[in-house]
Protein backbone atom coordinates (compact mmCIF):
# COMPACT_ATOMS: atom_id res chain seq x y z
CA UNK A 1 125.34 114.63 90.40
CA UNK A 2 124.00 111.34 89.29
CA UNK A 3 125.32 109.69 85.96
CA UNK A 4 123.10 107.31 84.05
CA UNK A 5 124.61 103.68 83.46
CA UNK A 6 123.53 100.61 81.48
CA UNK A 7 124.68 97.16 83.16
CA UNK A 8 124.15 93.52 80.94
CA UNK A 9 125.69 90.92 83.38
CA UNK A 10 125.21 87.08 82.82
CA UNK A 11 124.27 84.64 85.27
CA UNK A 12 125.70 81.11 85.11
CA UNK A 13 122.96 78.43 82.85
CA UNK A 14 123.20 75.79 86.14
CA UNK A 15 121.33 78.36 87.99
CA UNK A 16 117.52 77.71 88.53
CA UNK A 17 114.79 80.46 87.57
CA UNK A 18 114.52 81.31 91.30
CA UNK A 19 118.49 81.73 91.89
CA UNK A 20 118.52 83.75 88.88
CA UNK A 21 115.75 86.04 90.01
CA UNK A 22 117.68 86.17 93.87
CA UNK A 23 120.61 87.20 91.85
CA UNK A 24 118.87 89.93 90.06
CA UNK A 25 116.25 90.68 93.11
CA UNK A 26 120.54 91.89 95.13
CA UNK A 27 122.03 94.14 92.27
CA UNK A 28 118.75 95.75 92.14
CA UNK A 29 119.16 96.46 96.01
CA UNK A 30 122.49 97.20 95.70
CA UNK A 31 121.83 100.28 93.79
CA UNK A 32 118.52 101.03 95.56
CA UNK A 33 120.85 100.94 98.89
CA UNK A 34 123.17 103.21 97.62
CA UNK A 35 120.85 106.12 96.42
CA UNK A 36 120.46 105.24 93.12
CA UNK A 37 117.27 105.10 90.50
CA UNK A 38 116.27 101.97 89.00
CA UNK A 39 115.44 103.39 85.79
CA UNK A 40 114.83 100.49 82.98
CA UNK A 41 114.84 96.54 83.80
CA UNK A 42 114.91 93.67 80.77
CA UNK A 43 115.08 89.90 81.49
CA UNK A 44 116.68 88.80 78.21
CA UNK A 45 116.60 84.53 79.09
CA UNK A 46 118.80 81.97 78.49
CA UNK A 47 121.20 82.91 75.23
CA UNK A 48 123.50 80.95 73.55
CA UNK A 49 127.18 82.74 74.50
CA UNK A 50 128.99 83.97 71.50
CA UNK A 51 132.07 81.94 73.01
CA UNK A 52 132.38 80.14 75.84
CA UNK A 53 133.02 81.22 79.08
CA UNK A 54 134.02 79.21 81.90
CA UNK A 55 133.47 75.69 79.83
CA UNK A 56 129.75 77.43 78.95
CA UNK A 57 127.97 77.74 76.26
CA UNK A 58 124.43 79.78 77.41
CA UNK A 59 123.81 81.75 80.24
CA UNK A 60 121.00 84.34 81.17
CA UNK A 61 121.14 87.83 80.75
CA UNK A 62 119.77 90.46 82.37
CA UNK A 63 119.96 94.40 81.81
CA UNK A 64 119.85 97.32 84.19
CA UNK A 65 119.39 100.90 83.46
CA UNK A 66 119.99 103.11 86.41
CA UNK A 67 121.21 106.53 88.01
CA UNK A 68 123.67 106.15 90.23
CA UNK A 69 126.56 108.37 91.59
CA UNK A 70 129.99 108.01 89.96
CA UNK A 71 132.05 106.93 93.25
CA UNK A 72 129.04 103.52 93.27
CA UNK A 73 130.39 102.15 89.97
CA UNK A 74 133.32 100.48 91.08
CA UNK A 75 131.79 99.34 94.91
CA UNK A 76 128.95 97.87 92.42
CA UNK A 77 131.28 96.13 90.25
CA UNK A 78 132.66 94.63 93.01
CA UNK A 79 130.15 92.88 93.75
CA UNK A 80 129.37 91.29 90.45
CA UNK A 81 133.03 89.95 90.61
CA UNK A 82 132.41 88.30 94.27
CA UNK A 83 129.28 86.56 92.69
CA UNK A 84 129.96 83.42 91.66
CA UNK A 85 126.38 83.30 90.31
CA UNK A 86 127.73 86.47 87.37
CA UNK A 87 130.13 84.71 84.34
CA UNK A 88 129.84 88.18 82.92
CA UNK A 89 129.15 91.72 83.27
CA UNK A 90 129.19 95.21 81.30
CA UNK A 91 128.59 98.74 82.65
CA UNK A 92 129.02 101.93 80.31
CA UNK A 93 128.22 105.03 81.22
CA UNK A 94 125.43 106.57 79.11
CA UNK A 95 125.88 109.68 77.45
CA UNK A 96 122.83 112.41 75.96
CA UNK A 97 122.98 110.46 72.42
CA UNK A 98 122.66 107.12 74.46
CA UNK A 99 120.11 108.17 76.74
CA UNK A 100 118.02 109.42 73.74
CA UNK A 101 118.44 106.06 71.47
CA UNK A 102 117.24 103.92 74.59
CA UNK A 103 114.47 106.10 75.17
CA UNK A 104 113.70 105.12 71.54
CA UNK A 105 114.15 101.90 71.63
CA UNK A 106 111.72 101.66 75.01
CA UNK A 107 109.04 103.40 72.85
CA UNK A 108 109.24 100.91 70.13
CA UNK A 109 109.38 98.04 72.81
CA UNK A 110 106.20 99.49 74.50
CA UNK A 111 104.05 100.17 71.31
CA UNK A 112 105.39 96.56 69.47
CA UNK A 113 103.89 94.73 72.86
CA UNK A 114 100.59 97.30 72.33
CA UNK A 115 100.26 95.97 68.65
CA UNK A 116 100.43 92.31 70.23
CA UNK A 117 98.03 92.62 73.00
């Protein structure tokens, strides 16, 4: 049975655009590997940090959305720890009323960048 997760991590600001993307390009692997479903990507950019971390004060954030079987969780956060590349990282289990508001919240994304182009 495979749950459905939501991952923000944070790479480190001293990182160039291609070291961020190499970053994102092996947790995206990672659960892709380990017969999971890439379900939802966002590239959020450089943000300021609400504190600092590790003497800094931006860092770019990226978020996953994926299916993945319960025993991958901690194997996956492993890996985010041994990266020296990831300041920070979040996963949380989504539940039905979860699943639902990001569903909404893709819909709004989608027709906002309709209304644009």
């Amino acid at each position: 049975m495979l749950n459905q997760y939501e991952t923000v991590f944070i790479c480190t600001p001293v990182l160039s655009e291609p070291q961020v993307k190499e970053a994102v390009k092996k947790f995206k692997e990672l659960i892709a590997e380990n017969g999971g479903e890439m379900i939802h990507e966002e590239d959020w950019g450089m943000k300021k940090l609400a504190y600092p971390i590790q003497k800094k004060s931006t860092g770019f954030y990226h978020l996953f959305e994926f299916k993945a079987d319960p025993s991958f969780i901690s194997k996956y956060e492993t890996e985010f720890r041994r990266d020296e590349r990831v300041i920070r990282f979040m996963t949380v289990k989504l539940d039905k009323y979860a699943i639902e508001y990001s569903n909404k919240r893709k819909k709004l994304q989608k027709a906002k960048t309709e209304q644009e182009g």
